[in-house]
Protein backbone atom coordinates (compact mmCIF):
# COMPACT_ATOMS: atom_id res chain seq x y z
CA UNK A 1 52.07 16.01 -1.02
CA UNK A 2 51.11 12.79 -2.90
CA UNK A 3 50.13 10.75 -0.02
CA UNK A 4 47.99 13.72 0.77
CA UNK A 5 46.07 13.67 -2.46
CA UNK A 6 45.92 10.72 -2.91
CA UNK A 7 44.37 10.16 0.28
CA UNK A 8 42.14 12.69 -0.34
CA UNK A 9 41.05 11.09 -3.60
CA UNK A 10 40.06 8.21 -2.15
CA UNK A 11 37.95 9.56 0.41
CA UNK A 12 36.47 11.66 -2.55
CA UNK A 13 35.69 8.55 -3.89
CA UNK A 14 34.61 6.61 -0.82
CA UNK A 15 31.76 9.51 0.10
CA UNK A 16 30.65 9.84 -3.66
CA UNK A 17 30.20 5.70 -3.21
CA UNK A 18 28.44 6.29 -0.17
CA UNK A 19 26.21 8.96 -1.23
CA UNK A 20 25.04 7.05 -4.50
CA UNK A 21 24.06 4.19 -2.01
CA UNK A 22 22.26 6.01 -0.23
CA UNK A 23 20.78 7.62 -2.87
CA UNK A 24 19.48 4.25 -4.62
CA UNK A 25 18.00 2.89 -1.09
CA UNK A 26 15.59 6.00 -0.67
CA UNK A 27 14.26 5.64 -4.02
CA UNK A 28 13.87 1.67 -3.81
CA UNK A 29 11.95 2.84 -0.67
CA UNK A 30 10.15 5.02 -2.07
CA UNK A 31 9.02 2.56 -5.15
CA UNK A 32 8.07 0.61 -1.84
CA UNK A 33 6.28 2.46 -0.18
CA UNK A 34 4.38 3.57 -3.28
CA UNK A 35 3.75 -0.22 -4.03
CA UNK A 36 2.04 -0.82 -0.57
CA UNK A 37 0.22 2.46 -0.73
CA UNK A 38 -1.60 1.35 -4.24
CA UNK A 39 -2.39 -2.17 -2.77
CA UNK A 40 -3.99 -0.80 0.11
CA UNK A 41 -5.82 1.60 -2.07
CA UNK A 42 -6.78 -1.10 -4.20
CA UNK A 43 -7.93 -3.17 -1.56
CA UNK A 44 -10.01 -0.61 -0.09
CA UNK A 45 -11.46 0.24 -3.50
CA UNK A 46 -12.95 -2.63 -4.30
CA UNK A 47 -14.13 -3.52 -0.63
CA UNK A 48 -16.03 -0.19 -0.93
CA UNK A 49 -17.14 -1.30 -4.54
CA UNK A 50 -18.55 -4.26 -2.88
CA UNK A 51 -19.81 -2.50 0.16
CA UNK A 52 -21.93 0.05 -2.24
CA UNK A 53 -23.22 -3.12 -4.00
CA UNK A 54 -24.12 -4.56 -0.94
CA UNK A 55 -25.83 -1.59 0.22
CA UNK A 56 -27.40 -1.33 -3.12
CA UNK A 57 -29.04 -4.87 -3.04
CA UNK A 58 -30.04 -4.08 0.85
CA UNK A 59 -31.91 -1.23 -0.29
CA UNK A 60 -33.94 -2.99 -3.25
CA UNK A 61 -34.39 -5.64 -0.47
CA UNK A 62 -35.79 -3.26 2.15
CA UNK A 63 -38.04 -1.52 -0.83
CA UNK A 64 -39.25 -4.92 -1.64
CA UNK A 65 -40.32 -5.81 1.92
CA UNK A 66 -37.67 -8.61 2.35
CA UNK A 67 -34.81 -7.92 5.31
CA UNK A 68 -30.75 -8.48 5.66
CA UNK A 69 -28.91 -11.61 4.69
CA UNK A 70 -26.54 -10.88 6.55
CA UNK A 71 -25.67 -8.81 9.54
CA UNK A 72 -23.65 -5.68 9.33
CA UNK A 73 -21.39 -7.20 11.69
CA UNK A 74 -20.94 -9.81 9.35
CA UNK A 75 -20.52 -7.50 6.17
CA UNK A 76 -17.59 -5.79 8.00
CA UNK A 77 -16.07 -9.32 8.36
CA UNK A 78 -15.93 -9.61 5.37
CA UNK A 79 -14.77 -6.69 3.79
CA UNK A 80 -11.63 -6.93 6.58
CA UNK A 81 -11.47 -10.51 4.85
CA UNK A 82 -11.17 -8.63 1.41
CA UNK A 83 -8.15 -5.96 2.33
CA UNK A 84 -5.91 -8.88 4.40
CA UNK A 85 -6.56 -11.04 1.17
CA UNK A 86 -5.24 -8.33 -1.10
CA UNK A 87 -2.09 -7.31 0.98
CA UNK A 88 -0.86 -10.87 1.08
């Protein structure tokens, strides 16, 4: 009956190892995941923070009689610029 429980045991032992590893590579991917979730979110906050400023000084612009610096197509270039900076 030794060999049995002993064999046992060590099975006991090699699932319980098993089961912790798996256990510590979800949460490592879940502190990853959460990582690249906040940079994106960052990135897109402050392209939207620049966006509304940009929109802001286009609208004094417009009130004063002057027209775009830029194009809009050219304001979207760069705001894509912004987010692949920030999630290098």
């Amino acid at each position: 009956m030794l060999p049995a429980k002993a064999t046992f045991n060590d099975l006991d032992a090699e699932l319980a190892a098993e089961l912790q590893s798996h256990v510590e590579k979800r949460a490592i991917s879940s502190i990853s995941d959460y990582v690249d979730q906040s940079t994106v979110e960052s990135a897109l906050t402050e392209a939207v923070l620049e966006l509304t400023q940009q929109l802001s000084q286009n609208q004094q612009q417009l009130s004063a009689g002057r027209t775009y610096s830029t194009t809009w197509k050219q304001r979207l270039f760069i705001w894509s610029n912004c987010i692949d900076r920030k999630q290098q």
